[in-house]
N, C-alpha and C. Protein backbone atom coordinates (compact mmCIF):
# COMPACT_ATOMS: atom_id res chain seq x y z
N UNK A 1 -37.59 -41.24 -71.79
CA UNK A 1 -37.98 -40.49 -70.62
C UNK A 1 -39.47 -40.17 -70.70
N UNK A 2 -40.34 -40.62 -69.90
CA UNK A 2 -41.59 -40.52 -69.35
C UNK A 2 -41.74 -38.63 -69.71
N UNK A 3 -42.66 -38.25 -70.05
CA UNK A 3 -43.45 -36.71 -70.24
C UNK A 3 -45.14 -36.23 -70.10
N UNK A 4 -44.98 -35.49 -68.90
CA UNK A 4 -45.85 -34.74 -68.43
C UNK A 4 -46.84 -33.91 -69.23
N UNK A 5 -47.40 -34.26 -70.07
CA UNK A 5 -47.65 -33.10 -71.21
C UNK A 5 -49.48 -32.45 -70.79
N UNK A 6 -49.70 -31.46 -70.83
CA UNK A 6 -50.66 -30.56 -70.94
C UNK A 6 -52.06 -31.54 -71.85
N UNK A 7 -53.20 -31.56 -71.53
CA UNK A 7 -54.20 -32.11 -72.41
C UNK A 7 -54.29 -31.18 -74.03
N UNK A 8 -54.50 -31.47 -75.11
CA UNK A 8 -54.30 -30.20 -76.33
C UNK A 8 -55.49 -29.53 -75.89
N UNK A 9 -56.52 -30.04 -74.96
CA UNK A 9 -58.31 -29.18 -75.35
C UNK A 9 -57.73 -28.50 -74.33
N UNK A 10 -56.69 -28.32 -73.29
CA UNK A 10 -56.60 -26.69 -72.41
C UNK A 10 -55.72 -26.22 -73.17
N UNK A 11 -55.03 -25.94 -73.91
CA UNK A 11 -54.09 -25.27 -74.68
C UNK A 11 -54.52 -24.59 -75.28
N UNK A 12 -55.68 -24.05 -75.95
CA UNK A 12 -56.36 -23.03 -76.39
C UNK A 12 -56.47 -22.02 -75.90
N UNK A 13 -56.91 -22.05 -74.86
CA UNK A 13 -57.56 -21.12 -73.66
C UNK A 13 -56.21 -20.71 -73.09
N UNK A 14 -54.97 -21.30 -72.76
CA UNK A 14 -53.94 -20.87 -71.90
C UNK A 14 -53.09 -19.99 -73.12
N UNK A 15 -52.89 -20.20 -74.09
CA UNK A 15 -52.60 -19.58 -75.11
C UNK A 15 -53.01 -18.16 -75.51
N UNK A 16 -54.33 -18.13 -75.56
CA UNK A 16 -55.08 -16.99 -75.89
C UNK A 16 -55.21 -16.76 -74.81
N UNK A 17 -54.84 -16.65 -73.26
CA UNK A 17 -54.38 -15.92 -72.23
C UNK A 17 -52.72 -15.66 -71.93
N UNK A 18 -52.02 -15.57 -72.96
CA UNK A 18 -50.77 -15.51 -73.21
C UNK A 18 -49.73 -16.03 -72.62
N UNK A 19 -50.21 -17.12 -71.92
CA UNK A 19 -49.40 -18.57 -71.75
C UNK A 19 -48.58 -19.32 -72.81
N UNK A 20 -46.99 -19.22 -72.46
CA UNK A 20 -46.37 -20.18 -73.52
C UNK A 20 -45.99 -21.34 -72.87
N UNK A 21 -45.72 -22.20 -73.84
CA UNK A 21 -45.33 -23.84 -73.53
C UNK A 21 -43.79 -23.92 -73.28
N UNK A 22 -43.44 -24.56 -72.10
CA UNK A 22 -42.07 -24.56 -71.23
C UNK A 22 -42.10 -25.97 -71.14
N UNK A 23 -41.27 -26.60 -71.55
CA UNK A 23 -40.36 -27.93 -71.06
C UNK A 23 -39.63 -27.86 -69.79
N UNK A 24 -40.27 -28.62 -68.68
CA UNK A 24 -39.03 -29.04 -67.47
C UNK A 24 -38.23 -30.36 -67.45
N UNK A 25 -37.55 -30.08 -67.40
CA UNK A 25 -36.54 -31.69 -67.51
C UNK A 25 -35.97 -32.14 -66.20
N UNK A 26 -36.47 -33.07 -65.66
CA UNK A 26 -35.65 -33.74 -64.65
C UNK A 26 -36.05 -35.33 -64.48
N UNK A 27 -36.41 -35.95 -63.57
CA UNK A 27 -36.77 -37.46 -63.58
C UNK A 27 -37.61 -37.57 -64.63
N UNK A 28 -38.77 -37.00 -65.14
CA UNK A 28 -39.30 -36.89 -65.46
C UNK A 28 -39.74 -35.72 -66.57
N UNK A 29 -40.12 -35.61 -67.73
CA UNK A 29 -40.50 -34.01 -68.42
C UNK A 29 -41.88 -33.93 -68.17
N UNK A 30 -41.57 -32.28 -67.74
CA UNK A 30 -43.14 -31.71 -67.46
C UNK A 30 -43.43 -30.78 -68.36
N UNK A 31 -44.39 -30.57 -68.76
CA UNK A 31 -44.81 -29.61 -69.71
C UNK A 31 -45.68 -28.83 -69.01
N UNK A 32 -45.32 -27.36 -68.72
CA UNK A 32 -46.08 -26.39 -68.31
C UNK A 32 -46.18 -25.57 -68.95
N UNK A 33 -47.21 -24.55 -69.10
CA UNK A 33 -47.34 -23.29 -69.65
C UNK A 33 -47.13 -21.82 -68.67
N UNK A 34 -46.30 -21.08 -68.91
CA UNK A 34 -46.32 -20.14 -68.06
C UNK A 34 -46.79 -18.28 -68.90
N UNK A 35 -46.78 -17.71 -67.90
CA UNK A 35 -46.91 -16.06 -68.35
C UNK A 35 -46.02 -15.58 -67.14
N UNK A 36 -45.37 -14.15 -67.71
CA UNK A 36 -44.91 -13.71 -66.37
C UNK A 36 -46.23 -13.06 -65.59
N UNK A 37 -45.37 -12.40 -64.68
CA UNK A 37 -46.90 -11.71 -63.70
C UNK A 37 -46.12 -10.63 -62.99
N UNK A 38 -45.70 -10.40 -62.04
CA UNK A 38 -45.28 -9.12 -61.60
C UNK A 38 -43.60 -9.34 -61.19
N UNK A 39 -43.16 -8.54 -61.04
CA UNK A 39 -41.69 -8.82 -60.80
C UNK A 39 -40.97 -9.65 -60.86
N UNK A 40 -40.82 -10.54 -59.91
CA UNK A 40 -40.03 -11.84 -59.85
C UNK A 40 -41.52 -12.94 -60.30
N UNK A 41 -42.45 -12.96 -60.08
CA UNK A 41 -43.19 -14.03 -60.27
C UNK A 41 -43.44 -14.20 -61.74
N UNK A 42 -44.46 -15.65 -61.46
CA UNK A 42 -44.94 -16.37 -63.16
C UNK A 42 -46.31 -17.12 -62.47
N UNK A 43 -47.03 -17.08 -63.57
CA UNK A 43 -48.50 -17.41 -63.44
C UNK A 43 -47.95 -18.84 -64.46
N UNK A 44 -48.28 -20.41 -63.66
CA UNK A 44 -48.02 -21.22 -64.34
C UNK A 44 -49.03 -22.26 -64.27
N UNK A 45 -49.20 -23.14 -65.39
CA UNK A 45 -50.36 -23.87 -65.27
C UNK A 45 -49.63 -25.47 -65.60
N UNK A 46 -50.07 -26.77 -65.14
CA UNK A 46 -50.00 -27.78 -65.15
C UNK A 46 -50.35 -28.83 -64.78
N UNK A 47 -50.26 -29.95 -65.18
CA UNK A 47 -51.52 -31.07 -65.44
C UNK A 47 -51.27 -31.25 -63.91
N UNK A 48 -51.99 -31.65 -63.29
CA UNK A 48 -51.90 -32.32 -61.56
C UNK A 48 -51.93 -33.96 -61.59
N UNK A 49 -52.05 -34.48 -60.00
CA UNK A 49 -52.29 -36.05 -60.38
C UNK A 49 -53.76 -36.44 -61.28
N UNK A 50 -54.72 -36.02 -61.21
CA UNK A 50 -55.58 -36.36 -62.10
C UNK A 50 -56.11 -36.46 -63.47
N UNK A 51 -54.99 -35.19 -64.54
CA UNK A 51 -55.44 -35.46 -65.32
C UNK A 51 -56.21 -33.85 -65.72
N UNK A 52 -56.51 -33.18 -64.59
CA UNK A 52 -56.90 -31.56 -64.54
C UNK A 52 -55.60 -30.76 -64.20
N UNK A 53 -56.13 -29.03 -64.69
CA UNK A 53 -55.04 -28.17 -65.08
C UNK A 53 -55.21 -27.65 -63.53
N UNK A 54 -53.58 -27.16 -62.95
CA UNK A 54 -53.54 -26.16 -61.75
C UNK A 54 -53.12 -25.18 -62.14
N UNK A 55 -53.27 -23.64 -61.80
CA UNK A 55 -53.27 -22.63 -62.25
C UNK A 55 -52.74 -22.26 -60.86
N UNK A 56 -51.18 -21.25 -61.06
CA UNK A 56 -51.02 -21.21 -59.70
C UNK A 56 -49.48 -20.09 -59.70
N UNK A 57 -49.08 -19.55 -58.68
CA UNK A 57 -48.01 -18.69 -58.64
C UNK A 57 -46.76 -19.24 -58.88
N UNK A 58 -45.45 -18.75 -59.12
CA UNK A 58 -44.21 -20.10 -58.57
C UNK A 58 -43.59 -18.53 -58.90
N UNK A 59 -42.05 -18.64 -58.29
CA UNK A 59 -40.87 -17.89 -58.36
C UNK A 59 -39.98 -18.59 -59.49
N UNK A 60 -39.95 -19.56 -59.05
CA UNK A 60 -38.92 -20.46 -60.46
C UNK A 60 -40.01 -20.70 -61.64
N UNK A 61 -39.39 -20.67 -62.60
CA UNK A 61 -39.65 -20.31 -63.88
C UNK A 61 -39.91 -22.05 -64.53
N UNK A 62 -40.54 -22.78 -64.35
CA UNK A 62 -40.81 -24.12 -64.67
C UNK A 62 -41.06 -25.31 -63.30
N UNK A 63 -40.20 -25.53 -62.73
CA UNK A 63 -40.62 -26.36 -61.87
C UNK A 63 -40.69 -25.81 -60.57
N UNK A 64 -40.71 -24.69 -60.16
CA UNK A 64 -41.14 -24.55 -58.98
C UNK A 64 -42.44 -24.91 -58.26
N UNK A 65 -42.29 -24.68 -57.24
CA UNK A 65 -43.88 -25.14 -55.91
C UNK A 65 -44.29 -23.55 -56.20
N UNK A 66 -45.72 -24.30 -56.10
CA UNK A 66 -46.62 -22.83 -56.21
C UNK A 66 -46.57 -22.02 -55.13
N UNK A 67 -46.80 -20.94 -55.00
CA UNK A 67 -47.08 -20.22 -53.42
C UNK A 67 -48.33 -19.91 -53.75
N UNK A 68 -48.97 -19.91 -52.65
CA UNK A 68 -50.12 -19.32 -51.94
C UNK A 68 -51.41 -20.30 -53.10
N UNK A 69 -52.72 -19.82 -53.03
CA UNK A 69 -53.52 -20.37 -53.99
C UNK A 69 -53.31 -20.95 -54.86
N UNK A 70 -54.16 -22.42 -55.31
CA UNK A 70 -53.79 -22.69 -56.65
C UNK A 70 -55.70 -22.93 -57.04
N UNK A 71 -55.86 -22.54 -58.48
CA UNK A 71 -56.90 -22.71 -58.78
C UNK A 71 -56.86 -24.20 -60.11
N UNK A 72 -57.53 -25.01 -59.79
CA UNK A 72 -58.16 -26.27 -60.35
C UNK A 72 -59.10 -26.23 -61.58
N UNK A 73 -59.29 -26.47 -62.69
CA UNK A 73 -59.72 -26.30 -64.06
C UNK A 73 -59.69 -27.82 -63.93
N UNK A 74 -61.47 -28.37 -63.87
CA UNK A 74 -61.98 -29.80 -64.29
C UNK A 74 -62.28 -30.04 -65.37
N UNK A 75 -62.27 -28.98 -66.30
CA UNK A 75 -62.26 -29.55 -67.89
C UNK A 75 -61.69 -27.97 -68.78
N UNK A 76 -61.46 -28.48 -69.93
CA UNK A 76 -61.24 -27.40 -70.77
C UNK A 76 -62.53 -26.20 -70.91
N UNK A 77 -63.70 -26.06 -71.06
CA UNK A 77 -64.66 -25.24 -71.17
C UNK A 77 -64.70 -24.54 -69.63
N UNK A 78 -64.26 -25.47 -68.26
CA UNK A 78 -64.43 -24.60 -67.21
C UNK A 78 -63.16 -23.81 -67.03
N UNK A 79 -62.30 -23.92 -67.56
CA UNK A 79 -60.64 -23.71 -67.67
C UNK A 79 -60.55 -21.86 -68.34
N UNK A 80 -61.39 -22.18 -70.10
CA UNK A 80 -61.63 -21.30 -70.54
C UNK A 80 -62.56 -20.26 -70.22
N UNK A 81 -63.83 -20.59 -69.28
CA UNK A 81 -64.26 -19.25 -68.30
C UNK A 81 -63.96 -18.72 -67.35
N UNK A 82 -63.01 -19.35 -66.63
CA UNK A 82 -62.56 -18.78 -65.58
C UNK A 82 -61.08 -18.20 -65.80
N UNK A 83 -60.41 -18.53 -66.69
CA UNK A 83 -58.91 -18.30 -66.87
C UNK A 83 -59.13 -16.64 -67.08
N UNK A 84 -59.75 -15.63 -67.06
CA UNK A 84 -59.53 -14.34 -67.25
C UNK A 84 -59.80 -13.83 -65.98
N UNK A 85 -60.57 -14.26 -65.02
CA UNK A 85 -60.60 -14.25 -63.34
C UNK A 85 -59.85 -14.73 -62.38
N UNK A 86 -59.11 -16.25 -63.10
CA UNK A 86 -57.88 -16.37 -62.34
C UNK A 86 -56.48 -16.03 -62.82
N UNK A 87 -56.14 -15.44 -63.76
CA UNK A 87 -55.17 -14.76 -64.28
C UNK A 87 -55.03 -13.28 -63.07
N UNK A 88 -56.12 -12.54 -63.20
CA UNK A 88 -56.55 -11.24 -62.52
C UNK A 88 -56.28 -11.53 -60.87
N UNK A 89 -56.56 -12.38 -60.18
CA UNK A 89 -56.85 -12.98 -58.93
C UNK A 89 -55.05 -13.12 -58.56
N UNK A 90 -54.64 -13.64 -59.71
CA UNK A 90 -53.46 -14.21 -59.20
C UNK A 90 -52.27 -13.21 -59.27
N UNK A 91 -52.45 -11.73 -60.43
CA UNK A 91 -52.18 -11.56 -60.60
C UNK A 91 -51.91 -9.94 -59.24
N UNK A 92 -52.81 -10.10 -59.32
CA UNK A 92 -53.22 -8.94 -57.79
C UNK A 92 -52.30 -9.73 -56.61
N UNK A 93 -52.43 -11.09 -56.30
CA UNK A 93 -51.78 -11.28 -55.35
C UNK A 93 -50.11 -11.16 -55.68
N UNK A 94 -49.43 -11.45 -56.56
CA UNK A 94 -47.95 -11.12 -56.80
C UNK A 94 -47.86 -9.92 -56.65
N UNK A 95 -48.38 -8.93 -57.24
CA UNK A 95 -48.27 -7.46 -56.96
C UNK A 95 -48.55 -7.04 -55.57
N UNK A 96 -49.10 -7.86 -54.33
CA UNK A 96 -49.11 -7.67 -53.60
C UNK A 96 -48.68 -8.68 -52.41
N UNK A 97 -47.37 -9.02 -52.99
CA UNK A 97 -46.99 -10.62 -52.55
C UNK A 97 -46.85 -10.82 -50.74
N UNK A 98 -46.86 -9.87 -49.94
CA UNK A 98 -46.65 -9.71 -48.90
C UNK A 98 -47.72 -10.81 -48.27
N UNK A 99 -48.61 -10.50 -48.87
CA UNK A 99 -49.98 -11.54 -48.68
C UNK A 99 -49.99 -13.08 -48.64
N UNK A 100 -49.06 -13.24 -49.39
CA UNK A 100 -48.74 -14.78 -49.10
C UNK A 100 -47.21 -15.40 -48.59
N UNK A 101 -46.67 -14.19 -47.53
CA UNK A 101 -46.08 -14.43 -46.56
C UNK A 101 -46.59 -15.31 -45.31
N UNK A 102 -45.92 -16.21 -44.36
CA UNK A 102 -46.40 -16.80 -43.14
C UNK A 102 -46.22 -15.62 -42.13
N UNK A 103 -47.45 -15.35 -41.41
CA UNK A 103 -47.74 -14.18 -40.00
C UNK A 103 -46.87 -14.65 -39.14
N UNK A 104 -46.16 -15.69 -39.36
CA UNK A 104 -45.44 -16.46 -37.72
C UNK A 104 -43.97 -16.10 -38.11
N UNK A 105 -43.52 -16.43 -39.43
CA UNK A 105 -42.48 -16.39 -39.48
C UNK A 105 -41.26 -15.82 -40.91
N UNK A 106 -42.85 -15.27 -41.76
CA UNK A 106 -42.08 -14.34 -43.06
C UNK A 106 -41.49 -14.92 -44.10
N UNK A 107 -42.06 -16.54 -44.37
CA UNK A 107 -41.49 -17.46 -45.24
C UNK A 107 -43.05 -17.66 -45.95
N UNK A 108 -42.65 -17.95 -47.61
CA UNK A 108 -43.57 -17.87 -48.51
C UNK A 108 -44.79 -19.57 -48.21
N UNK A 109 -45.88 -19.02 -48.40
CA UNK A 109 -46.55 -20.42 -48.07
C UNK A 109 -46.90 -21.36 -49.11
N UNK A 110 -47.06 -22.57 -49.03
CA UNK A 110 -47.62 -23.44 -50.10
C UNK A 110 -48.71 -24.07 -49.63
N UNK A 111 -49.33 -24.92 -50.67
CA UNK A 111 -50.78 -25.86 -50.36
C UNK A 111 -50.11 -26.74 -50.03
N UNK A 112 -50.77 -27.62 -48.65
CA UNK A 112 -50.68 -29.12 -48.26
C UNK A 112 -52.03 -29.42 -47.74
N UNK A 113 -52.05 -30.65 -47.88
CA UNK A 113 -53.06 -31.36 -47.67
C UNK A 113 -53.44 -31.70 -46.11
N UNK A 114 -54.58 -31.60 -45.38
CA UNK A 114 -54.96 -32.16 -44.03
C UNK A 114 -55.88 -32.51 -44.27
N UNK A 115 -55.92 -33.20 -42.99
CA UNK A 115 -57.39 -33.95 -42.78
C UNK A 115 -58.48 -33.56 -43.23
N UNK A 116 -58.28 -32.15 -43.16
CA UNK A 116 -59.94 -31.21 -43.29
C UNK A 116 -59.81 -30.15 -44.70
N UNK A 117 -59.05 -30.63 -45.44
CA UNK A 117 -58.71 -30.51 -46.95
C UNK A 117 -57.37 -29.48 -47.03
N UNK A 118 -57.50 -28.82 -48.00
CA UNK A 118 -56.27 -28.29 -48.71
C UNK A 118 -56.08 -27.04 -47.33
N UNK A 119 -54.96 -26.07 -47.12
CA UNK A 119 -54.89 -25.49 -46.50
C UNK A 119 -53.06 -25.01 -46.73
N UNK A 120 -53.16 -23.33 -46.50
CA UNK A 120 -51.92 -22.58 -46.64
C UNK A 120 -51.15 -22.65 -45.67
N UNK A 121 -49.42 -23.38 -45.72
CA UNK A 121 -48.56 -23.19 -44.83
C UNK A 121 -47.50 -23.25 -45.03
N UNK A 122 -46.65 -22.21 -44.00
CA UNK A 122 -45.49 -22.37 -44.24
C UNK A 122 -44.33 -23.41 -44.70
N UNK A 123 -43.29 -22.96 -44.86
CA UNK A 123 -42.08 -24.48 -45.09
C UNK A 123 -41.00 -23.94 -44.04
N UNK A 124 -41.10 -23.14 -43.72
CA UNK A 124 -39.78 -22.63 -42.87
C UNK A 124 -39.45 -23.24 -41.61
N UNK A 125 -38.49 -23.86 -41.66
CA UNK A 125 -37.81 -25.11 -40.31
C UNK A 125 -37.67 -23.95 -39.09
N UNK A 126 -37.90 -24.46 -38.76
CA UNK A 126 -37.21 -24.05 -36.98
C UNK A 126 -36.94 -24.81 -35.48
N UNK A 127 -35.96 -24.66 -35.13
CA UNK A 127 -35.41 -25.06 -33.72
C UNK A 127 -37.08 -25.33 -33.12
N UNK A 128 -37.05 -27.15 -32.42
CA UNK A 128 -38.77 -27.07 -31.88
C UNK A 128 -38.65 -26.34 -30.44
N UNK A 129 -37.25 -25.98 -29.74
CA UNK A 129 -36.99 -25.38 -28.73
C UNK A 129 -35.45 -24.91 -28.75
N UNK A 130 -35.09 -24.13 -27.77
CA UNK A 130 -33.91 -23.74 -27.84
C UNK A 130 -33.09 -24.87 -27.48
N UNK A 131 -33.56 -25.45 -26.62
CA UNK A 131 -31.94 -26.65 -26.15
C UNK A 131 -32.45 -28.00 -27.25
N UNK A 132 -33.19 -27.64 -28.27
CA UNK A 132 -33.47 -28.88 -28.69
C UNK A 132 -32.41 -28.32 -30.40
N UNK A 133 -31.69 -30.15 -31.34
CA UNK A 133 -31.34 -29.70 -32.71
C UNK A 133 -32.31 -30.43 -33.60
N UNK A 134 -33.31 -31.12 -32.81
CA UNK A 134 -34.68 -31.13 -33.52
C UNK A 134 -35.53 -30.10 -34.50
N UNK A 135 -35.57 -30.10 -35.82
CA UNK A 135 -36.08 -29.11 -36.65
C UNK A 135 -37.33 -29.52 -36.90
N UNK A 136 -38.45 -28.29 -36.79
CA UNK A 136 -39.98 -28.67 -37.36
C UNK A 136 -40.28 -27.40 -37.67
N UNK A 137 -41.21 -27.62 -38.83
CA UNK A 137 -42.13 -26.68 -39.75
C UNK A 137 -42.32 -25.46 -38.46
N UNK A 138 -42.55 -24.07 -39.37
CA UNK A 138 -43.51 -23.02 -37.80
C UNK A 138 -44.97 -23.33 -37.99
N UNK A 139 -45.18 -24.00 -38.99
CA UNK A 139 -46.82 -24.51 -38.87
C UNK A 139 -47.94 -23.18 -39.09
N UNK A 140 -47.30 -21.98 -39.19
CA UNK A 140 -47.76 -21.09 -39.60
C UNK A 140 -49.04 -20.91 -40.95
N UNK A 141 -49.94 -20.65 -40.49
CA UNK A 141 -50.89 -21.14 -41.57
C UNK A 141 -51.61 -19.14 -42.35
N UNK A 142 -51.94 -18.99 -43.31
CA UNK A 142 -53.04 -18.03 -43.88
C UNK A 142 -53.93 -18.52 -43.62
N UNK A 143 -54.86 -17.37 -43.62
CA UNK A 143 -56.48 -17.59 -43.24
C UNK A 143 -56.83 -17.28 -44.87
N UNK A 144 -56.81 -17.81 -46.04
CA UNK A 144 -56.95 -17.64 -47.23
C UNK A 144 -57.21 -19.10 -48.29
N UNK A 145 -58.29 -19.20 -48.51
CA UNK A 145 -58.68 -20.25 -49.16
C UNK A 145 -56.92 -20.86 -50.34
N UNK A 146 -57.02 -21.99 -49.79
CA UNK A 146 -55.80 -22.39 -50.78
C UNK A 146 -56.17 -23.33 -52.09
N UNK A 147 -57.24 -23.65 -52.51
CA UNK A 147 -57.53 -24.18 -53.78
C UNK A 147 -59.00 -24.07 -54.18
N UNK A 148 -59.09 -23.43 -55.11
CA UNK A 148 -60.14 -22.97 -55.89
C UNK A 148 -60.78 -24.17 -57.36
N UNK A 149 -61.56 -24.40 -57.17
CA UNK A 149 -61.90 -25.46 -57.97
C UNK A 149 -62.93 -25.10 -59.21
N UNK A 150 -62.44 -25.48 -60.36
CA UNK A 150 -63.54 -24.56 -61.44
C UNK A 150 -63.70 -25.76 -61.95
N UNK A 151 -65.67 -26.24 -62.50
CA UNK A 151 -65.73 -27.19 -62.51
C UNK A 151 -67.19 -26.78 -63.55
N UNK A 152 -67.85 -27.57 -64.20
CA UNK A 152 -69.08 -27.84 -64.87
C UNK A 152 -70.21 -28.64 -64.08
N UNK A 153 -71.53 -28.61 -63.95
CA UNK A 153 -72.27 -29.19 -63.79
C UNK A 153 -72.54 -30.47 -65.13
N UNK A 154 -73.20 -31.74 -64.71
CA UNK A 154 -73.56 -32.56 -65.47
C UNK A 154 -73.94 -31.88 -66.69
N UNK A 155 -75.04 -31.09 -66.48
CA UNK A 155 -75.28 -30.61 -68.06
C UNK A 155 -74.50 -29.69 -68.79
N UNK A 156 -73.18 -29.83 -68.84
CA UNK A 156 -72.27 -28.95 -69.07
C UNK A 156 -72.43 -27.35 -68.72
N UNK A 157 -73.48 -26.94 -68.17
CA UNK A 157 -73.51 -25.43 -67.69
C UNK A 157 -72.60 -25.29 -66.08
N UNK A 158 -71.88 -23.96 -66.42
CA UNK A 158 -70.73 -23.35 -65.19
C UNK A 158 -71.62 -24.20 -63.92
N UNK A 159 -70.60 -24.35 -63.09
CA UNK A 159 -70.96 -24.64 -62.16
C UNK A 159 -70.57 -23.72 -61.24
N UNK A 160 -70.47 -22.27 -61.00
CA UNK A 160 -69.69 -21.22 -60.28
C UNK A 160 -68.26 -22.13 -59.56
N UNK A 161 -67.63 -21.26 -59.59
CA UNK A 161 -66.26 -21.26 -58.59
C UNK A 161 -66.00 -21.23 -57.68
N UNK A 162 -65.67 -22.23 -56.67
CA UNK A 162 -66.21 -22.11 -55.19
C UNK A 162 -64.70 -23.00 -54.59
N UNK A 163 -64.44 -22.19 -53.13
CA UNK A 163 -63.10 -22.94 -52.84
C UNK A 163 -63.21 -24.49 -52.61
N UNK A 164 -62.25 -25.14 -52.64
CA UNK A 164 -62.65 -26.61 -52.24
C UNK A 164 -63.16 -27.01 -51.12
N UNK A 165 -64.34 -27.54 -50.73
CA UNK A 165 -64.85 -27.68 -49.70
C UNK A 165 -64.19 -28.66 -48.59
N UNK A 166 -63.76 -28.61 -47.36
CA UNK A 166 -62.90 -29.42 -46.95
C UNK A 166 -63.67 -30.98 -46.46
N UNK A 167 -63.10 -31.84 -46.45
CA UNK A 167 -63.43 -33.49 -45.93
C UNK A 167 -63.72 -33.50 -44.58
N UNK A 168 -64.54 -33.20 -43.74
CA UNK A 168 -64.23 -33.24 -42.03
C UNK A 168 -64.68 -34.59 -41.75
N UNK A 169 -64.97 -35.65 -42.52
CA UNK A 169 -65.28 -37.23 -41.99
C UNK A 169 -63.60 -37.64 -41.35
């Protein structure tokens, strides 16, 4: 079975932010690191398609979809300066989870991708009319940056933290 595993150079830093190592098992094994965070939530981190760490909320305890923000770590050294700001960041929003409710329709939001980059929205189906049994998204969106990108300049100095800038070509 194919495994998802964490790079070892971010494992330092997620560790000494009291992140432990969780095995998910399904098609595939994923290796995430999690911490709890406020009530029902967990602050969990894991490799994405590229090869970089996402840092991000979930309710389920290993493989869940993140809600609301996820913050991006492009290498281990940008991972390890920012992981005490996005621990804090993320951690404020569970304690105040109302915040990453949908305004349209009171269902938790996730990141998807558009044309004009990353962006917060609902999943919650609904009737597209009353006489219709056609189901579609409420399309309900936050006005809240949904991916945060922590990254280095060429000469290895911070490159500040800045949301992902969106694609409008």
């Amino acid at each position: 079975m194919a495994r998802l595993s964490v790079s070892p150079e971010y494992v330092a830093a997620l560790v000494e932010a009291g992140f432990c190592p969780h095995v998910v098992r399904g098609l595939i094994e994923l290796e995430v690191y999690r911490r709890p965070a406020h009530d029902r939530w967990f602050l969990q981190a894991q490799v994405d398609n590229d090869g970089h760490i996402d840092v991000g909320l979930t309710q389920d305890a290993g493989w869940g979809a993140f809600i609301g923000p996820i913050h991006r770590a492009e290498s281990a050294s940008a991972l390890a300066r920012a992981l005490p700001e996005i621990v804090r960041s993320l951690e404020e929003l569970a304690t105040a989870d109302y915040r990453l409710r949908c305004p349209r329709c009171n269902s938790w939001t996730v990141m998807r991708n558009g044309k004009n980059g990353p962006f917060l929205s609902c999943t919650q189906l609904r009737k597209a009319a009353e006489s219709s049994d056609e189901a579609v998204t409420c399309q309900g969106t936050l006005r809240m940056t949904a991916l945060y990108i922590h990254r280095e300049n060429a000469d290895g100095a911070p490159d500040g933290d800045r949301p992902h800038e969106a694609d409008t070509r």
